[in-house]
Protein backbone atom coordinates (compact mmCIF):
# COMPACT_ATOMS: atom_id res chain seq x y z
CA UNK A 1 0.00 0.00 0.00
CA UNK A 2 1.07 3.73 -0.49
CA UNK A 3 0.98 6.51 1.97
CA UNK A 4 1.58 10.11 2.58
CA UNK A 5 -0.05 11.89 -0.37
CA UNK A 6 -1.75 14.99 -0.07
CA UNK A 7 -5.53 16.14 -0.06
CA UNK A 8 -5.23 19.38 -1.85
CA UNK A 9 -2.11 21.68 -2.65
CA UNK A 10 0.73 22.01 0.76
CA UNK A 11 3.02 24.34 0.70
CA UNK A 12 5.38 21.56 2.82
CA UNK A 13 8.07 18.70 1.69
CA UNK A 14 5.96 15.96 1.02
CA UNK A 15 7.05 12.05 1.39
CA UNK A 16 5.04 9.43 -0.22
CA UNK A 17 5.85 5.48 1.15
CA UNK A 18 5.23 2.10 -0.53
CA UNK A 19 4.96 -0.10 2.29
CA UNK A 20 6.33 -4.13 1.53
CA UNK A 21 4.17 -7.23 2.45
CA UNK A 22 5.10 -10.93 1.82
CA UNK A 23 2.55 -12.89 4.32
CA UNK A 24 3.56 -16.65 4.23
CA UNK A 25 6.74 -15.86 1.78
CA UNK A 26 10.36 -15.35 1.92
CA UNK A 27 9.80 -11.78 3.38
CA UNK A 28 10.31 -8.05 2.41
CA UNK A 29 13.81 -6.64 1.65
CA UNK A 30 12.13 -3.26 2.61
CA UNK A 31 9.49 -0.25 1.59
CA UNK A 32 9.98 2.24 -0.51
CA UNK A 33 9.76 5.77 -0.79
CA UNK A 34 9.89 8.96 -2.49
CA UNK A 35 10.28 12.86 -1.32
CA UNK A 36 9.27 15.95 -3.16
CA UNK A 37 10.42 18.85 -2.19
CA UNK A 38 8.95 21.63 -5.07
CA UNK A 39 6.02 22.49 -6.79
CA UNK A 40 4.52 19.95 -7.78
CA UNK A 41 0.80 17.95 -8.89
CA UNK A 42 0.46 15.12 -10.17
CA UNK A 43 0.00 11.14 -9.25
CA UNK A 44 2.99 9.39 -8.49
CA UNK A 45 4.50 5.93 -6.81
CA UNK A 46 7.06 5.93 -3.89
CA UNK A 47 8.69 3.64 -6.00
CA UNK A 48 9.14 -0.80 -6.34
CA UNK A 49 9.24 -3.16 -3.52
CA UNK A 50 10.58 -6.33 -3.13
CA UNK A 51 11.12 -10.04 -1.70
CA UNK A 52 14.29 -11.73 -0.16
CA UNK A 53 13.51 -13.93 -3.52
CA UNK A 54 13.64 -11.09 -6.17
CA UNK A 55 10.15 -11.17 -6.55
CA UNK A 56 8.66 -7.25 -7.35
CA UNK A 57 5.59 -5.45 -7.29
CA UNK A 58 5.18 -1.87 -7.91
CA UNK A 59 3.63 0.47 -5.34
CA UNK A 60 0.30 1.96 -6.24
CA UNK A 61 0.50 6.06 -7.12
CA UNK A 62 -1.01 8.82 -5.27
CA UNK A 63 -1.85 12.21 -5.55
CA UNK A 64 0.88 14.91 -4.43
CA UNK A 65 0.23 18.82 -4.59
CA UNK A 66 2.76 20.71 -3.71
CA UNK A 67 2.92 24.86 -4.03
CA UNK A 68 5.74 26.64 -3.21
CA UNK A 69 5.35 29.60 -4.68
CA UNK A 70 1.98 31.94 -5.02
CA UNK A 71 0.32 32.48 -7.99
CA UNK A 72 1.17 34.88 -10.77
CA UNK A 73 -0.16 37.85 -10.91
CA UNK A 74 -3.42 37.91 -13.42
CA UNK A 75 -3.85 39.31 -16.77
CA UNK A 76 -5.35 42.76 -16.50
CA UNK A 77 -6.73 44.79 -19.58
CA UNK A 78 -8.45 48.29 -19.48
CA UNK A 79 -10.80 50.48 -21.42
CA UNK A 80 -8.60 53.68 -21.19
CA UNK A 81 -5.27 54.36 -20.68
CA UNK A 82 -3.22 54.81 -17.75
CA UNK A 83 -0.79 57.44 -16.67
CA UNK A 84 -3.08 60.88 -17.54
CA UNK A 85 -5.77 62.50 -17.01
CA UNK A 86 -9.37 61.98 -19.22
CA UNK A 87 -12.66 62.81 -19.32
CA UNK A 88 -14.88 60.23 -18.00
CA UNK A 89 -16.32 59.12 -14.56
CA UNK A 90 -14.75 55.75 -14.58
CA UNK A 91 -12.47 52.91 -16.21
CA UNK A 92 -13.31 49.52 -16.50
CA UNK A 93 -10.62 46.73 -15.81
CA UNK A 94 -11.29 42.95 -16.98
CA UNK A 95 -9.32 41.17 -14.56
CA UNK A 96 -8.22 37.43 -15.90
CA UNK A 97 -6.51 35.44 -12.88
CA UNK A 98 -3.45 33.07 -13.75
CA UNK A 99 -3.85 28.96 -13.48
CA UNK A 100 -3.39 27.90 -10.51
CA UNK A 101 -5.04 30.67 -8.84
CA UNK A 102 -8.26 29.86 -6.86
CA UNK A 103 -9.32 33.11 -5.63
CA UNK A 104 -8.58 36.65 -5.52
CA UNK A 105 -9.28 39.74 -3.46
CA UNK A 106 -10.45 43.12 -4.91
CA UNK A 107 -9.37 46.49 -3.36
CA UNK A 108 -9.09 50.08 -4.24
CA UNK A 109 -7.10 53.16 -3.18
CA UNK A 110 -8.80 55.75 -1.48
CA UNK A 111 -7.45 59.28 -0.86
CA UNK A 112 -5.90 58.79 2.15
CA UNK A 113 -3.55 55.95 0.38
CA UNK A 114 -4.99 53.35 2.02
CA UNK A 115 -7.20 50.64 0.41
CA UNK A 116 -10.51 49.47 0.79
CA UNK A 117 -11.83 45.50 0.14
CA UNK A 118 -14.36 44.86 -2.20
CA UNK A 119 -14.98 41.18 -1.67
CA UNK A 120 -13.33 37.94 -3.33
CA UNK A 121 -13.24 36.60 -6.60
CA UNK A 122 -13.07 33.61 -8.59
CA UNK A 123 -12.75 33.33 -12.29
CA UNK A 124 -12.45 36.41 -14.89
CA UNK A 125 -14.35 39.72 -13.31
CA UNK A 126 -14.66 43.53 -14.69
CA UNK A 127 -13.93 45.93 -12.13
CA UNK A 128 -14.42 49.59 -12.06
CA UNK A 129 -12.21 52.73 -10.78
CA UNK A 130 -14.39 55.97 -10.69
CA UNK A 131 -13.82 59.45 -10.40
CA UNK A 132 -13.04 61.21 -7.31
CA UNK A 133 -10.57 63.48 -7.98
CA UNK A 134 -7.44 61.64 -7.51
CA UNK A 135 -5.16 58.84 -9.17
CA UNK A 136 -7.32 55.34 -9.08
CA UNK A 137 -5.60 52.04 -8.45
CA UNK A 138 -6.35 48.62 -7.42
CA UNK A 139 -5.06 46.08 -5.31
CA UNK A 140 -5.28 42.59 -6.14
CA UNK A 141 -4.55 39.68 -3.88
CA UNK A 142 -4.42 36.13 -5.63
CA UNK A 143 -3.77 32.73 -3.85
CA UNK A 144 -3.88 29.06 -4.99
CA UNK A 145 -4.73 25.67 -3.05
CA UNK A 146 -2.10 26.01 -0.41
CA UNK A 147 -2.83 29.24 0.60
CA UNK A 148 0.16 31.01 -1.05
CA UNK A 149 -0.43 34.76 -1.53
CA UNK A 150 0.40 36.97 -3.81
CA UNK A 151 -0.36 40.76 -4.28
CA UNK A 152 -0.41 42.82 -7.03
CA UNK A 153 -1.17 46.29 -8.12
CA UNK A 154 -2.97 47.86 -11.05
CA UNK A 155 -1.86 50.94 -13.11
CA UNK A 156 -2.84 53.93 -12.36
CA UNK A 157 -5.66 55.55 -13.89
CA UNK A 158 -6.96 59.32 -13.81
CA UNK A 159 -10.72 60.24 -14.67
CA UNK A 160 -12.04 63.30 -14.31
CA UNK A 161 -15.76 64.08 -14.71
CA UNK A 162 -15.94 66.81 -12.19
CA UNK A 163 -16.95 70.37 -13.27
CA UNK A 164 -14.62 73.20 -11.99
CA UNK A 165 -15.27 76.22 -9.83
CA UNK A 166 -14.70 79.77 -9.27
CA UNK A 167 -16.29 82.50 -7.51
CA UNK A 168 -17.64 85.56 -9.39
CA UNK A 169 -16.24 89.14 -8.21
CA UNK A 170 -17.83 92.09 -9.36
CA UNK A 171 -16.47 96.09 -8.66
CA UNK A 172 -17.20 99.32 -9.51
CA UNK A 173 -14.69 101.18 -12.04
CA UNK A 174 -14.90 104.91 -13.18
CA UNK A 175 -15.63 105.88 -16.65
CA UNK A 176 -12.62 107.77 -17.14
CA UNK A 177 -9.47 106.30 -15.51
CA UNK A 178 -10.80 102.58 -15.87
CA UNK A 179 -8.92 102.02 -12.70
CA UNK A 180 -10.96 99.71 -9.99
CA UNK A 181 -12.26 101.73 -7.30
CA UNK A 182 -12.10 98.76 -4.53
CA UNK A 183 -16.10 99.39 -4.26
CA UNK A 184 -17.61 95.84 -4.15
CA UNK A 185 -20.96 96.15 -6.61
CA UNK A 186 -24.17 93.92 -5.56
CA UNK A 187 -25.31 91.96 -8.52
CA UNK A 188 -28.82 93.71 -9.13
CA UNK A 189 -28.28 96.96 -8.09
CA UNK A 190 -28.03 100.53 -10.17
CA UNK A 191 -24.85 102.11 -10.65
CA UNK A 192 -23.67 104.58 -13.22
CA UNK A 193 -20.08 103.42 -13.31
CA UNK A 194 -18.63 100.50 -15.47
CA UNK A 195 -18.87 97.19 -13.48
CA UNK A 196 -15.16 94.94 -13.64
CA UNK A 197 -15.76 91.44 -13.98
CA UNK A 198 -12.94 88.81 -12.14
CA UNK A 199 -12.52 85.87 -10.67
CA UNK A 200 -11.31 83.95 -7.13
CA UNK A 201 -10.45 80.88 -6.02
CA UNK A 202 -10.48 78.64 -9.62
CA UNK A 203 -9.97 74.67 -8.57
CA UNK A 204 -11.05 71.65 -10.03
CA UNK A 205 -11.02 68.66 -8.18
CA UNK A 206 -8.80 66.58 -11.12
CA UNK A 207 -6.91 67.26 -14.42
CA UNK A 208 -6.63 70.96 -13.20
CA UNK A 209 -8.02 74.68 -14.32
CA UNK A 210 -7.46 75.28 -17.62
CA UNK A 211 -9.30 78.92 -18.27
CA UNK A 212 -11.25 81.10 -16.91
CA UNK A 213 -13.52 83.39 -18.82
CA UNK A 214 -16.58 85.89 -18.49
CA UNK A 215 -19.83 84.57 -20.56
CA UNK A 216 -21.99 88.25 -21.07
CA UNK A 217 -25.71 88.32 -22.21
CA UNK A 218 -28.24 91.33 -22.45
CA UNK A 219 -27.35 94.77 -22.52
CA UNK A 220 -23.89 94.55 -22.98
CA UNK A 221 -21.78 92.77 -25.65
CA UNK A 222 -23.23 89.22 -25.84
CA UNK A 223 -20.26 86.44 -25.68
CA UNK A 224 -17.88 84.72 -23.84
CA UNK A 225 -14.84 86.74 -22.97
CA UNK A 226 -11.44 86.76 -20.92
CA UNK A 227 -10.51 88.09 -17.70
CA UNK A 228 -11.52 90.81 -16.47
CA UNK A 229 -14.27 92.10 -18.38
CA UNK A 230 -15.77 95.68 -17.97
CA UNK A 231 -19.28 95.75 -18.51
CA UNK A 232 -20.07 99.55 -19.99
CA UNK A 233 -23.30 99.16 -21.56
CA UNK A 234 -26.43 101.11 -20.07
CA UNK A 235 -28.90 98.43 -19.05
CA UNK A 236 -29.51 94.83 -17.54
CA UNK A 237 -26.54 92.22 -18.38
CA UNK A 238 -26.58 89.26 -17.13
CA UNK A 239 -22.90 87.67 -16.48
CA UNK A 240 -21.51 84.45 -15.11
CA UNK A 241 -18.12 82.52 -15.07
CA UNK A 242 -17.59 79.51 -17.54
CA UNK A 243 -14.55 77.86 -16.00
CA UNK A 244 -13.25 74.57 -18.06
CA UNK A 245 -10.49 72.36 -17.30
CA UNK A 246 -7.57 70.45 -18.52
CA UNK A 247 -9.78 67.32 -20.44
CA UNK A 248 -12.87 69.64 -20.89
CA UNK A 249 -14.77 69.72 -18.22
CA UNK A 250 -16.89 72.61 -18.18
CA UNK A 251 -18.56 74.46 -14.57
CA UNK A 252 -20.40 77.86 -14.66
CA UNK A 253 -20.29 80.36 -11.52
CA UNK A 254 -24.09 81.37 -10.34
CA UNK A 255 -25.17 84.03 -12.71
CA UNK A 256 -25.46 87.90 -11.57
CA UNK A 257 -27.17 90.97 -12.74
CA UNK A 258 -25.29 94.14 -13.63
CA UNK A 259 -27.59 97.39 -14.04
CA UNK A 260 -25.84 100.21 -15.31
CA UNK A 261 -28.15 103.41 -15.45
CA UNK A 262 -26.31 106.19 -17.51
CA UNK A 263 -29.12 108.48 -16.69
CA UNK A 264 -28.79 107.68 -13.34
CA UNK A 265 -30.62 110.91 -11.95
CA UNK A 266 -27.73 112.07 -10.57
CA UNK A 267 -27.60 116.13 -11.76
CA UNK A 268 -25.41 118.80 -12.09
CA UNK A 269 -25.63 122.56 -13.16
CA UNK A 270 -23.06 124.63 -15.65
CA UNK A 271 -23.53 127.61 -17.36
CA UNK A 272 -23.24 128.29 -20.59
CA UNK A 273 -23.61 132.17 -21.93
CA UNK A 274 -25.05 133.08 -19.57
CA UNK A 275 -27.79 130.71 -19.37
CA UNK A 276 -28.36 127.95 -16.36
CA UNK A 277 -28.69 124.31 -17.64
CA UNK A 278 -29.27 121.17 -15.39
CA UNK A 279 -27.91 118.53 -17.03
CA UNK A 280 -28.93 114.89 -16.70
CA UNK A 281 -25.11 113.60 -16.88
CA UNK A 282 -24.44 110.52 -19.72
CA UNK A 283 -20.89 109.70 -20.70
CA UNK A 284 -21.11 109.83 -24.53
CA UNK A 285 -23.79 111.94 -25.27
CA UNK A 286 -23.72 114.34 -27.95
CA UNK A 287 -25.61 117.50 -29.19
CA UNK A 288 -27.62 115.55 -32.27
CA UNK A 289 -27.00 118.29 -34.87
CA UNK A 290 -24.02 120.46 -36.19
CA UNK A 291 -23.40 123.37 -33.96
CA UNK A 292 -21.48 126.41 -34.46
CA UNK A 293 -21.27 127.49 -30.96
CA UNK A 294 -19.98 125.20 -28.43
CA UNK A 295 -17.59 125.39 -25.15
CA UNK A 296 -14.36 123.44 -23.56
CA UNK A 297 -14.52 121.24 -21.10
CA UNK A 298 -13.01 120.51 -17.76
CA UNK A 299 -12.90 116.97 -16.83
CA UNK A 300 -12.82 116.61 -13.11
CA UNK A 301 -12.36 113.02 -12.52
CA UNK A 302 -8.74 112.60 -14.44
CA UNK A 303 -8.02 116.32 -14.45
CA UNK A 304 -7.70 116.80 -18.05
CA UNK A 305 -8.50 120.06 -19.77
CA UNK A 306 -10.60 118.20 -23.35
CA UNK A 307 -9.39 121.47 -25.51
CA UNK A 308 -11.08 119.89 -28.37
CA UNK A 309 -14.41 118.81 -26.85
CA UNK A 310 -17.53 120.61 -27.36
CA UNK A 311 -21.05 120.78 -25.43
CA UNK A 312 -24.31 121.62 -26.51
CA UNK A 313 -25.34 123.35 -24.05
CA UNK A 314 -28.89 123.68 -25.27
CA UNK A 315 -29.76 120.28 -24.64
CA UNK A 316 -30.11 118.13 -21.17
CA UNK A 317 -27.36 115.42 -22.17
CA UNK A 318 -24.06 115.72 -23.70
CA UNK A 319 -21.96 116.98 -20.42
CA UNK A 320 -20.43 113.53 -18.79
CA UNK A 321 -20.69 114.07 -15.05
CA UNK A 322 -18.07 115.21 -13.34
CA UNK A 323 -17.00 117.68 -16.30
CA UNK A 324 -17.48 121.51 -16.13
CA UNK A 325 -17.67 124.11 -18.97
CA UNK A 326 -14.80 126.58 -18.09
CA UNK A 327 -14.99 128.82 -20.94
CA UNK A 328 -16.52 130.11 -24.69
CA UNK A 329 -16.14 130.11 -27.82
């Protein structure tokens, strides 16, 4: 009879015996056996036993599994590639464990760098990384018969579906010097200045900000514009932020009103020959015929004599505020 073969895969020396019986005869010489010492599976016989007479019989076989080593690590392919950034919420990985392997564990990085399980495997599976904002891996843990583990690792992967942000700033900006005034402007309210258009805090929780720029509808210039815009046009525009990343990604800021009233009631009285006129101020205005008679102006605000400018001083627009007729002609 033979002894000492396994049930199953060992990661021990195994030794298989052929022990000798001769009831009634001339007696055994001795057993026989056999050690293995590597990998191994397959059915085998300690070896041949026999008599004090020369007489021989072959030891039955039987079954030795022996695993030294762990499994390789499995065939992995991908939908997308690895190393960059793309646009997408997820990749898909079709995971095809090596022979010999009789189970494997799933895990994937989290943000901290550690790794969470996701339950064991057998057989081919398709496993998914998914967005959140960081480089996705997975950790794969493979073992055979005996118990001999293995780990392995993924590539990395890097999708990005998530919309970047910014904040909105709006301020009020004079007319003349186009220099910001440091005013904060309310998105709604009236103002007859220009409104500046910027930006704060751009992130994007991925591939990275890529641009920034100003999208303008209504009153003003309709479009989508860079940084900063200043929004001039009398009347309502609306205005947002359109803020797009490095794989295309595209996030808007909440949208804001911008009033501009350049007849903002605000008054002011020159003279002009003689005669008093209150003047409702607007920055480009102009008489609205040809004129003969007109007067320099004094602008105020950037303290610039406009030698070449002429009012109407007949009419109620024309004068932009702040400027003052200092003398005829």
């Amino acid at each position: 009879s033979t002894t000492g073969g396994t049930n199953g895969y060992t990661s021990n020396n195994v030794t298989i015996t052929g022990t000798c019986g001769d009831s009634g005869g001339s007696g055994c010489q001795g057993n026989a056996s056999r050690t293995f010492t590597s990998d191994t599976n397959g059915s085998y016989s300690p070896g041949t036993v026999y008599d004090n007479v020369g007489n021989a019989t072959s030891c039955p076989a039987t079954t030795v599994q022996i695993s030294k080593e762990p499994p390789p690590c499995p065939s992995i392919s991908a939908d997308k590639s690895a190393g960059s950034w793309f646009k997408g919420d997820k990749v898909t990985l079709t995971i095809t464990p090596a022979t010999g392997t009789t189970s494997w564990d799933w895990w994937t990085n989290q943000s901290d760098g550690s790794y969470k399980s996701y339950g064991q495997n057998t057989g081919v599976a398709s496993k998914t990384l998914s967005s959140l904002g960081y480089g996705r891996n997975g950790k794969i843990i493979v073992r055979n018969s005996a118990g001999r583990e293995r780990t392995c690792y993924t590539s990395t992967y890097y999708p990005d579906s998530n919309a970047p942000t910014a904040t909105m700033t709006m301020k009020l900006q004079s007319p003349v010097t186009k220099t910001v005034s440091g005013t904060n402007y309310s998105s709604g309210s009236s103002t007859y200045q220009f409104v500046y258009v910027n930006y704060t805090g751009a992130s994007d929780k991925g591939s990275g900000v890529k641009s920034v720029q100003v999208v303008v509808t209504g009153a003003s210039t309709n479009g989508t514009f860079g940084l900063g815009r200043s929004i001039q046009a009398g009347g309502t525009s609306k205005v947002k932020l359109k803020i797009t990343d490095n794989v295309g990604n595209v996030g808007y800021s909440a949208e804001k009103t911008i009033v501009i009233n350049k007849e903002s009631g605000h008054t002011h009285t020159w003279t002009a020959r003689g005669n008093t006129v209150v003047s409702t101020p607007t920055w480009y205005g102009s008489c609205g015929h040809s004129h003969t008679t007109g007067y320099r102006i004094y602008c105020s605000k950037c303290a610039k004599l406009l030698s070449n400018t002429w009012v109407c001083p007949w009419l109620p627009y024309g004068q932009p505020d702040g400027w003052t007729v200092i003398s005829g002609k």
